[in-house]
C-alpha atoms as a PDB file:
ATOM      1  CA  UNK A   1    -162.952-166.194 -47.628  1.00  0.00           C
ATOM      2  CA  UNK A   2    -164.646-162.952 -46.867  1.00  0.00           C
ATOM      3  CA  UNK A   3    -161.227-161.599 -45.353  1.00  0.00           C
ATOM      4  CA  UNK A   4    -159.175-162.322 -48.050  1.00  0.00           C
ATOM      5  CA  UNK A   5    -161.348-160.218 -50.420  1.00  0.00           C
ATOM      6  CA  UNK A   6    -160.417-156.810 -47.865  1.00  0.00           C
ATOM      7  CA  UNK A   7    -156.436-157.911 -47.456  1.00  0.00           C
ATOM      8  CA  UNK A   8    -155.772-157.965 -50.769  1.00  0.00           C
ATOM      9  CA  UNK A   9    -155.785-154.652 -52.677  1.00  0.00           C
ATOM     10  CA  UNK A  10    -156.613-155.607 -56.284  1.00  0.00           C
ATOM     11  CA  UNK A  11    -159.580-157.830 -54.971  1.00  0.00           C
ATOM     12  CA  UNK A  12    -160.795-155.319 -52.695  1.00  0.00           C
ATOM     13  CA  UNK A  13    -160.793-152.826 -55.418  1.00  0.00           C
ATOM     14  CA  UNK A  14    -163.071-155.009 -57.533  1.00  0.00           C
ATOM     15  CA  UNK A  15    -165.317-155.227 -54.913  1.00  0.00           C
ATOM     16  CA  UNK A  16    -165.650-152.048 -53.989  1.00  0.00           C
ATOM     17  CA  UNK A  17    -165.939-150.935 -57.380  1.00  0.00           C
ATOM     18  CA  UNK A  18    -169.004-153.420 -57.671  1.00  0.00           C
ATOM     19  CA  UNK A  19    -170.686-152.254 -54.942  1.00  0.00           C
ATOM     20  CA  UNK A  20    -170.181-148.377 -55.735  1.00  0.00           C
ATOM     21  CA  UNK A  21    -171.920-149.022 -59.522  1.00  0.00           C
ATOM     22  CA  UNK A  22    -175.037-151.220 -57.504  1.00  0.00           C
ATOM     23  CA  UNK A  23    -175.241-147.898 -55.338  1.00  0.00           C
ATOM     24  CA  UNK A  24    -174.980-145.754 -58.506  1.00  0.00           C
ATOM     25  CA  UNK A  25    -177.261-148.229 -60.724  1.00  0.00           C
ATOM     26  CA  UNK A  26    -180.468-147.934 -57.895  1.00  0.00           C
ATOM     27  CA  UNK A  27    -179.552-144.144 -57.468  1.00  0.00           C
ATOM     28  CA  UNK A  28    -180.441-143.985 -61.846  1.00  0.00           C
ATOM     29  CA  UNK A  29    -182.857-146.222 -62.245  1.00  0.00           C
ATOM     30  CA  UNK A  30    -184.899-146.998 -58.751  1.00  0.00           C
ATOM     31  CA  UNK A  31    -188.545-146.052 -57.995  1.00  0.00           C
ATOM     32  CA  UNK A  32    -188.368-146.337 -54.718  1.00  0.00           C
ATOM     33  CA  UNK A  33    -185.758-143.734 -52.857  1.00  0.00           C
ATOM     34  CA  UNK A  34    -185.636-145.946 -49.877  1.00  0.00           C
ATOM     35  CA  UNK A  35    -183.183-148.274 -52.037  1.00  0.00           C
ATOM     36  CA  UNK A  36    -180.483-146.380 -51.008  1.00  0.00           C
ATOM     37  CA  UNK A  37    -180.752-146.508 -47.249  1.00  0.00           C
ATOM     38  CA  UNK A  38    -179.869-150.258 -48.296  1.00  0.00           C
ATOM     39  CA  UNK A  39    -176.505-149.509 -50.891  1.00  0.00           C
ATOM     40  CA  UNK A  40    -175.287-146.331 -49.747  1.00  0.00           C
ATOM     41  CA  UNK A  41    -173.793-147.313 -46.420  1.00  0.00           C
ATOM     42  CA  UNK A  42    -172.569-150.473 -48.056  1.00  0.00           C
ATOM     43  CA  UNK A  43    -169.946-148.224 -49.888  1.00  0.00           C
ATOM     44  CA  UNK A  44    -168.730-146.398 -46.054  1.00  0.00           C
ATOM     45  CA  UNK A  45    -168.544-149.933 -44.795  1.00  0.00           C
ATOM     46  CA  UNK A  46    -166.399-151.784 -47.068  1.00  0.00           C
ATOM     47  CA  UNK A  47    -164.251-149.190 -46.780  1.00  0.00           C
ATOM     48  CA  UNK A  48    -164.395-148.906 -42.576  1.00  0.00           C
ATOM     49  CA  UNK A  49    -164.045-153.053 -43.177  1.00  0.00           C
ATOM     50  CA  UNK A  50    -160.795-152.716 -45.408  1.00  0.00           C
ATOM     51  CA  UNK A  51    -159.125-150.395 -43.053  1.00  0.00           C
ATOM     52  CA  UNK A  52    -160.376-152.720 -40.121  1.00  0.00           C
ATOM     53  CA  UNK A  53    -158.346-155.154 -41.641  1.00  0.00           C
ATOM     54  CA  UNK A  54    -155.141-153.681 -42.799  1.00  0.00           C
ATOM     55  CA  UNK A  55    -154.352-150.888 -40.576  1.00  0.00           C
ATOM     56  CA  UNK A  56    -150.741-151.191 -38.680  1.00  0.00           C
ATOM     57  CA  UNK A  57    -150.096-148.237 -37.084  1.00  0.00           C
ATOM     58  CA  UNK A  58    -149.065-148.306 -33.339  1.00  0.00           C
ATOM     59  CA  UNK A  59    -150.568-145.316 -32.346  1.00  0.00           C
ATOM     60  CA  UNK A  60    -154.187-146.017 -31.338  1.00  0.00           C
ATOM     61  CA  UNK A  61    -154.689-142.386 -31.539  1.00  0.00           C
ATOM     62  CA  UNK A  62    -154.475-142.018 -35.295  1.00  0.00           C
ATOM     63  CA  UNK A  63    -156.389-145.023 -35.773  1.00  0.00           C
ATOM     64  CA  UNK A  64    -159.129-144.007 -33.289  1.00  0.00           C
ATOM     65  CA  UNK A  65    -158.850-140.681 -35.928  1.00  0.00           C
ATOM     66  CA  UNK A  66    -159.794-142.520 -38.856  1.00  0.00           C
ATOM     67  CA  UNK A  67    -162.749-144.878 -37.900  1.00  0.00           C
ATOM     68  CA  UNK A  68    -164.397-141.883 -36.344  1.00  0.00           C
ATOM     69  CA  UNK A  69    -164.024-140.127 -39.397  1.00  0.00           C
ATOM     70  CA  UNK A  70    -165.685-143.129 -41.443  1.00  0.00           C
ATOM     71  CA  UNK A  71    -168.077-143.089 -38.332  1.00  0.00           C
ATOM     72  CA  UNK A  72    -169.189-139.716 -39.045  1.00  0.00           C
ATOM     73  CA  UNK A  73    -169.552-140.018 -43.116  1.00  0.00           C
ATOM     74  CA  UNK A  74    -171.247-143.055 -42.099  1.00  0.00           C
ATOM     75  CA  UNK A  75    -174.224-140.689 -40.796  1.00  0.00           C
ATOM     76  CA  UNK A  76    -173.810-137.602 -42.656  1.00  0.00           C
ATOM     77  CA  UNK A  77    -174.501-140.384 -45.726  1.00  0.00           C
ATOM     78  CA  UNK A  78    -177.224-141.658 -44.459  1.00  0.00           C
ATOM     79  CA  UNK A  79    -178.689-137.932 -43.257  1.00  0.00           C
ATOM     80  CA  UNK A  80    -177.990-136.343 -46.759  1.00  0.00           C
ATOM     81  CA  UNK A  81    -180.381-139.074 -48.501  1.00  0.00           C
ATOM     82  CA  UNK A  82    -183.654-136.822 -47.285  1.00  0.00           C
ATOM     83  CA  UNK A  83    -181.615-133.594 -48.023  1.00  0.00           C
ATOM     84  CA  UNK A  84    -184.738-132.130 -48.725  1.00  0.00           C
ATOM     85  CA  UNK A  85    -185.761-131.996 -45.234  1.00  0.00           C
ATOM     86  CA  UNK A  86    -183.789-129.206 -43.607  1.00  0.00           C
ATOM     87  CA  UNK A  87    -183.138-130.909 -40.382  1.00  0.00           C
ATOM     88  CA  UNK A  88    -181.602-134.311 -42.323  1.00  0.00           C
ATOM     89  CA  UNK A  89    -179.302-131.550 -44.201  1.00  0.00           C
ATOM     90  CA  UNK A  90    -178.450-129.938 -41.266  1.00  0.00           C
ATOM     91  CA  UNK A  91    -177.410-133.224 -39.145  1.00  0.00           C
ATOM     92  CA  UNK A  92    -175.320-134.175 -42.695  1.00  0.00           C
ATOM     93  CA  UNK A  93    -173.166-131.405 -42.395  1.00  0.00           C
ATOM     94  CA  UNK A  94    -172.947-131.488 -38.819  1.00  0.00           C
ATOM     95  CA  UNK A  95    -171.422-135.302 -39.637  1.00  0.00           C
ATOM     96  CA  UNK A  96    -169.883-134.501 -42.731  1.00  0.00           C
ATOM     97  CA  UNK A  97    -167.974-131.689 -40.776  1.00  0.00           C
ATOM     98  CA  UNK A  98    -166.963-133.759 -37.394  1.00  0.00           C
ATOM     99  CA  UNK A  99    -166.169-136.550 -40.082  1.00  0.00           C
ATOM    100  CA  UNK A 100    -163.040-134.596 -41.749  1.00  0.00           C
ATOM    101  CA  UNK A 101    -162.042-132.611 -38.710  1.00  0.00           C
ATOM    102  CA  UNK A 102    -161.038-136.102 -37.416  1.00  0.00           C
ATOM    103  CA  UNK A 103    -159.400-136.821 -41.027  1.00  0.00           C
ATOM    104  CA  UNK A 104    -157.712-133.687 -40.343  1.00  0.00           C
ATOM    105  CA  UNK A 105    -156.287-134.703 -36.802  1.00  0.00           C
ATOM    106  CA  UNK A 106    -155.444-137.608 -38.633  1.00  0.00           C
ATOM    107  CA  UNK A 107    -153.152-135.702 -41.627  1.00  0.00           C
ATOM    108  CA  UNK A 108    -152.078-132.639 -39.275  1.00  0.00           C
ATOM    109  CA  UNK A 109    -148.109-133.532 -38.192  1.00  0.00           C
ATOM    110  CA  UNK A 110    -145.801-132.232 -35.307  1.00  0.00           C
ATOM    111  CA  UNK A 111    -143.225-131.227 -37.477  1.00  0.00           C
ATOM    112  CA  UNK A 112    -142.196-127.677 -38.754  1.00  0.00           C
ATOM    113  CA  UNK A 113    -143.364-126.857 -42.434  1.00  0.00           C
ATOM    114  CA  UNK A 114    -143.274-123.886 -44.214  1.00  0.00           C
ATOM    115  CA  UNK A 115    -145.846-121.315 -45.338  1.00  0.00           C
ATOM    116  CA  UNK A 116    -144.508-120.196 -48.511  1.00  0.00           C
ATOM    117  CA  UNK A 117    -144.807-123.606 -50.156  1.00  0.00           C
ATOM    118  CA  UNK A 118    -148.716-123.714 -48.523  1.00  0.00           C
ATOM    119  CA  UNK A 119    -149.513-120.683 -49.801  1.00  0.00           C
ATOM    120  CA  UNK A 120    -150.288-120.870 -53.636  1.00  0.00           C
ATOM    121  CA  UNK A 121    -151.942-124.161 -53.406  1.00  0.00           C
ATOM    122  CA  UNK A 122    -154.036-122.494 -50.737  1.00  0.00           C
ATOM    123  CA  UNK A 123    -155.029-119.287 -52.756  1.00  0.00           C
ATOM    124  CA  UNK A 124    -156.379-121.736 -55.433  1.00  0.00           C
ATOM    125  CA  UNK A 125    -158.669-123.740 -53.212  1.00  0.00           C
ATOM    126  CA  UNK A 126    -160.085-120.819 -51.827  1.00  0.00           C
ATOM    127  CA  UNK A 127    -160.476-118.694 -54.966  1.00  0.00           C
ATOM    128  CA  UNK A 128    -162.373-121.731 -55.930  1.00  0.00           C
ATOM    129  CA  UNK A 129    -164.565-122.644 -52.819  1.00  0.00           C
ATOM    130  CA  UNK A 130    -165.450-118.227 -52.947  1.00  0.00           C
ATOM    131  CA  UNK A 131    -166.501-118.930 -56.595  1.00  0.00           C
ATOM    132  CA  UNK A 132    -168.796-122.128 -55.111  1.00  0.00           C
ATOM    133  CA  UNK A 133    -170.128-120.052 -52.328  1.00  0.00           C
ATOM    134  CA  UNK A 134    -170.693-116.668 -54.986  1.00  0.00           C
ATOM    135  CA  UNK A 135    -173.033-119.760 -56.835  1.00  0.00           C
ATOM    136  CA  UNK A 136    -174.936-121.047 -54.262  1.00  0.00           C
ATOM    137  CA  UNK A 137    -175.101-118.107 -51.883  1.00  0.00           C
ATOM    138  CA  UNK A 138    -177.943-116.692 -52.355  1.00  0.00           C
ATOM    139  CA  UNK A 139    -180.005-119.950 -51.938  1.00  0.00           C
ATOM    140  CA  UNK A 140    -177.966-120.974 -48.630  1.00  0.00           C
ATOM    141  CA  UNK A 141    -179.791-118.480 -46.232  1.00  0.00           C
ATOM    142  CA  UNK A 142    -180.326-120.151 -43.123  1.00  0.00           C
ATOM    143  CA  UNK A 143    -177.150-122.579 -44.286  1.00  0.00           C
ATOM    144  CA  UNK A 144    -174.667-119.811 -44.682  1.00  0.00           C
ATOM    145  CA  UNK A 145    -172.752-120.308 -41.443  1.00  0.00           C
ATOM    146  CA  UNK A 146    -172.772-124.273 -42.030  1.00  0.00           C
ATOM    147  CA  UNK A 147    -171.771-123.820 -45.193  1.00  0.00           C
ATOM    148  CA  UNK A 148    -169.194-121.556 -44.617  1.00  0.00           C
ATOM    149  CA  UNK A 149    -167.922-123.694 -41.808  1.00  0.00           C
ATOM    150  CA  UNK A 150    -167.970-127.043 -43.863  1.00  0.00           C
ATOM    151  CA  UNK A 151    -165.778-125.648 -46.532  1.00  0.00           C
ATOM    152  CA  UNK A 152    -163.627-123.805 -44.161  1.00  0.00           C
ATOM    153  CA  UNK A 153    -162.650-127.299 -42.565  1.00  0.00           C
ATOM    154  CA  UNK A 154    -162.720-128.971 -46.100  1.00  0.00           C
ATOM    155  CA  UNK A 155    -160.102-126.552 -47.279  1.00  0.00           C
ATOM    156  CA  UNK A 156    -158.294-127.222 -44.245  1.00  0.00           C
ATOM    157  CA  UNK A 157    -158.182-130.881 -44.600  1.00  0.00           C
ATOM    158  CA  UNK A 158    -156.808-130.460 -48.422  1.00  0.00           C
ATOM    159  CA  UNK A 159    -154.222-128.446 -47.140  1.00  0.00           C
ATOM    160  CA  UNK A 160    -153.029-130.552 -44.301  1.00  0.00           C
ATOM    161  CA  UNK A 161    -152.905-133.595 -46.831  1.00  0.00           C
ATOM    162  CA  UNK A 162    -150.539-131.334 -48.931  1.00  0.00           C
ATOM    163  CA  UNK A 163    -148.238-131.238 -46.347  1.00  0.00           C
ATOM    164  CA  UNK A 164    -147.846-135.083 -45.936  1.00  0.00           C
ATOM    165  CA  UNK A 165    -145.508-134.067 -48.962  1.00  0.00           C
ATOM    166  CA  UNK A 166    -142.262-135.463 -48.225  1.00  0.00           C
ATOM    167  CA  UNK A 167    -143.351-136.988 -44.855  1.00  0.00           C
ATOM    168  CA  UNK A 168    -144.735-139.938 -46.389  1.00  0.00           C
ATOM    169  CA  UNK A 169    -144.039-142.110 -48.937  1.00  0.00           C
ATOM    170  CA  UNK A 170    -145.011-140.619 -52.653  1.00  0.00           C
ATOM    171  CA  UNK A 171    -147.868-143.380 -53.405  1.00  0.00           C
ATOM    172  CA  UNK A 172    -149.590-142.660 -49.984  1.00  0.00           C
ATOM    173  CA  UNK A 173    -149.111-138.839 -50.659  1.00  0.00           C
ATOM    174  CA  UNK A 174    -150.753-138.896 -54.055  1.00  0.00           C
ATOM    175  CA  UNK A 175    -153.637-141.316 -53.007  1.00  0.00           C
ATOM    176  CA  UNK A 176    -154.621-139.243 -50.258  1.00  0.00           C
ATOM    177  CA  UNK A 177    -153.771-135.530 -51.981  1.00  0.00           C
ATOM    178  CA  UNK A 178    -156.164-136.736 -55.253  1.00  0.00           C
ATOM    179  CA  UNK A 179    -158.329-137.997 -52.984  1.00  0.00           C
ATOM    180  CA  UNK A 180    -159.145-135.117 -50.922  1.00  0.00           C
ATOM    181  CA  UNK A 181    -159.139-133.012 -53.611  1.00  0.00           C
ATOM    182  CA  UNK A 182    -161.854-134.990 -55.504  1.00  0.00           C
ATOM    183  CA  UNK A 183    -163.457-135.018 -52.166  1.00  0.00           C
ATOM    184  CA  UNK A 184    -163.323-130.646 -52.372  1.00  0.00           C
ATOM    185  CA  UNK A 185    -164.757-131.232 -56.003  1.00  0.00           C
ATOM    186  CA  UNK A 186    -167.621-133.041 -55.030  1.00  0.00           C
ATOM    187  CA  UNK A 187    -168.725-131.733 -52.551  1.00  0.00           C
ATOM    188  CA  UNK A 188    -168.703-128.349 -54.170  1.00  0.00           C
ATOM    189  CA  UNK A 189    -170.776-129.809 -56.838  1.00  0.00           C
ATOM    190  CA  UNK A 190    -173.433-131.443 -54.772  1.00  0.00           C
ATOM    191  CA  UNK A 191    -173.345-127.792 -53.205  1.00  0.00           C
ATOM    192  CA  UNK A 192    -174.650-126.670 -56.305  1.00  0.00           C
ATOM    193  CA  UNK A 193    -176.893-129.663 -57.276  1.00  0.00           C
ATOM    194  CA  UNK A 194    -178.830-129.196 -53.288  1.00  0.00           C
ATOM    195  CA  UNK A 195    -178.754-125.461 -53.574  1.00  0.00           C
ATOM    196  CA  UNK A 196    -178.880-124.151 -56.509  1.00  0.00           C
ATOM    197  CA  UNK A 197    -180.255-127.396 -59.350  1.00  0.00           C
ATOM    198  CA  UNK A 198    -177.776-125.437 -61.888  1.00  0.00           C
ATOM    199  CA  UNK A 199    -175.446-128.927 -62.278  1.00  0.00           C
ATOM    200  CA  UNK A 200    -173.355-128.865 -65.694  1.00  0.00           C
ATOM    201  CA  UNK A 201    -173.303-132.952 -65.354  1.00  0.00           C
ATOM    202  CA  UNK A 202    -175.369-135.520 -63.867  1.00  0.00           C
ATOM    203  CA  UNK A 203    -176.058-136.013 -60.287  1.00  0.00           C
ATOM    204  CA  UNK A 204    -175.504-139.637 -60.570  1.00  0.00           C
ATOM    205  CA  UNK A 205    -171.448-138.812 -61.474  1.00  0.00           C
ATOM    206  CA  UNK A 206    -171.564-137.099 -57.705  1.00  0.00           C
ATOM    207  CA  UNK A 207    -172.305-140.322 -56.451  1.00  0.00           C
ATOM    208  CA  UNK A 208    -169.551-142.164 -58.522  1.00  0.00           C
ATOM    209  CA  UNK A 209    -167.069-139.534 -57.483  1.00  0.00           C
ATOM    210  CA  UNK A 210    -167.382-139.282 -53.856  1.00  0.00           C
ATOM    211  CA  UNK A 211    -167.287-143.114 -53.604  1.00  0.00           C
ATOM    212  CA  UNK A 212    -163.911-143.066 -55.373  1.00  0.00           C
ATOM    213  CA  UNK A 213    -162.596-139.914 -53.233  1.00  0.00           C
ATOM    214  CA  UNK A 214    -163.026-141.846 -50.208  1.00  0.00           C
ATOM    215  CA  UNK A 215    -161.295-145.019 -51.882  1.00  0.00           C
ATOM    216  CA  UNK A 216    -158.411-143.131 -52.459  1.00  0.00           C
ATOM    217  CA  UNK A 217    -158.061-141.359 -49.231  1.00  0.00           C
ATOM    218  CA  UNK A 218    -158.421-145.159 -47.216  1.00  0.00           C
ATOM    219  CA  UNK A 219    -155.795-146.614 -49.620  1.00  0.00           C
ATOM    220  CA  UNK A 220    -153.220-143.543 -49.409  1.00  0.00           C
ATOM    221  CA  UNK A 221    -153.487-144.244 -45.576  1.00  0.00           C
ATOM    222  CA  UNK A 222    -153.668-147.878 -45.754  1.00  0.00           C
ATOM    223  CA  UNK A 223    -150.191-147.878 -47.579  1.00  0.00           C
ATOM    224  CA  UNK A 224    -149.062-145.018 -45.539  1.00  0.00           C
ATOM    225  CA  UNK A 225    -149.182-147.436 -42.431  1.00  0.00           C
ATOM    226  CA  UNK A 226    -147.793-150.205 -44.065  1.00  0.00           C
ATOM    227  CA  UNK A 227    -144.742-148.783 -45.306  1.00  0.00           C
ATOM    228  CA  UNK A 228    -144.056-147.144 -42.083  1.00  0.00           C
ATOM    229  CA  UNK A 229    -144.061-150.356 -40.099  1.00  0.00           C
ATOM    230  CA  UNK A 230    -141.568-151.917 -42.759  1.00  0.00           C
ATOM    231  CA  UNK A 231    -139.370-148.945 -42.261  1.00  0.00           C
ATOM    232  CA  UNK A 232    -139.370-149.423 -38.356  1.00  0.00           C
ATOM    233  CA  UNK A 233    -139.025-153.316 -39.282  1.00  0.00           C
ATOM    234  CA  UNK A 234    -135.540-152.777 -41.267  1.00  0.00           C
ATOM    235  CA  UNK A 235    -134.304-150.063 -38.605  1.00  0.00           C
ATOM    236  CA  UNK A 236    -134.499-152.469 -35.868  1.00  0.00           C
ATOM    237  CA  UNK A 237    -132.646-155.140 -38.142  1.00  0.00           C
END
């Protein structure tokens, strides 16, 4: 009963969707902060439990990839709920970093691709993440280098999931390219919200946001997998 709720897509999203609002609900209306040591991780594990269950790839290496990546969000989640203690923030960029470095192991490819068609998506992400850092910069101090790092690797993973252009099929590509950049956006945002309290929207859509980010990058490489195996299934017929 449970399974059948993480195999199929449309059911799965439901749920997930359920359990994101319950995490969003306690983070609006709770008294007690502690709630969300309870709903948070529920969000990373459905999603850890829905790849569990529908990933096909051979390679053992690429899967390996992803459930350290969910691994690692899994802590830097759980870190960032006392951000206000410098050591929890610390350790939840330290996760949140090792967490899409393995993402990007997971998105980088063997094959040849060429500069000129990285290049202007690339000057936008990082005239944007310089604007985020001009924002919050002065307040960073002892978090410059982390900070600096984190959205180093973050624009690295965006731009390696640009690339999957034309390598994978276009539903995978857009799930995971939307997703990441959501991913970018939020994080930027909650950049703001930790270091500088000057948020143009509620902190409570941060929540929201990132939850669907990571949906979106598990289904782009849920499908990803399944279509390649179908594509190795017809070639051998």
């Amino acid at each position: 009963m449970i399974k059948s709720i993480f195999i199929n897509n449309i059911r799965f999203a439901i749920f997930f969707l359920l359990i994101l609002l319950v995490d969003v609900y306690v983070k609006i209306y709770s008294n007690n902060p502690n709630d969300r040591f309870l709903t948070k991780p529920l969000v990373l594990l459905s999603l850890i439990t829905y790849y569990y269950f529908n990933k096909k790839h051979k390679n053992q290496k690429l899967e390996q990839n992803v459930l350290l990546a969910f691994i690692f969000f899994l802590l830097g989640d759980i870190m960032i709920l006392n951000y206000l203690n410098s050591l929890f923030l610390t350790l939840s960029m330290l996760f949140f970093g090792l967490g899409k470095v393995f993402f990007c192991l997971k998105f980088k490819s063997k094959e040849d691709f060429e500069f000129s068609r990285l290049l202007p998506f690339s000057v936008i992400i990082y005239i944007f993440i310089t604007f985020i850092i001009s924002v919050v910069y002065k307040n960073l101090q002892a978090f410059l280098i982390p900070g600096l790092i984190t959205l180093f690797i973050s624009l690295l993973m965006l731009n390696l999931a640009y690339l999957r252009k034309d390598k994978f099929s276009k539903e995978s590509y857009l799930y995971v390219l939307f997703g990441c950049i959501l991913f970018v956006l939020v994080e930027s945002f909650n950049a703001i919200y930790t270091f500088n309290k000057n948020l143009p929207f509620p902190n409570f859509l941060i929540v929201l946001f990132y939850g669907i980010s990571i949906y979106l990058i598990v289904v782009g490489i849920v499908k990803e997998r399944i279509i390649k195996v179908l594509n190795e299934t017809d070639n051998d017929a």
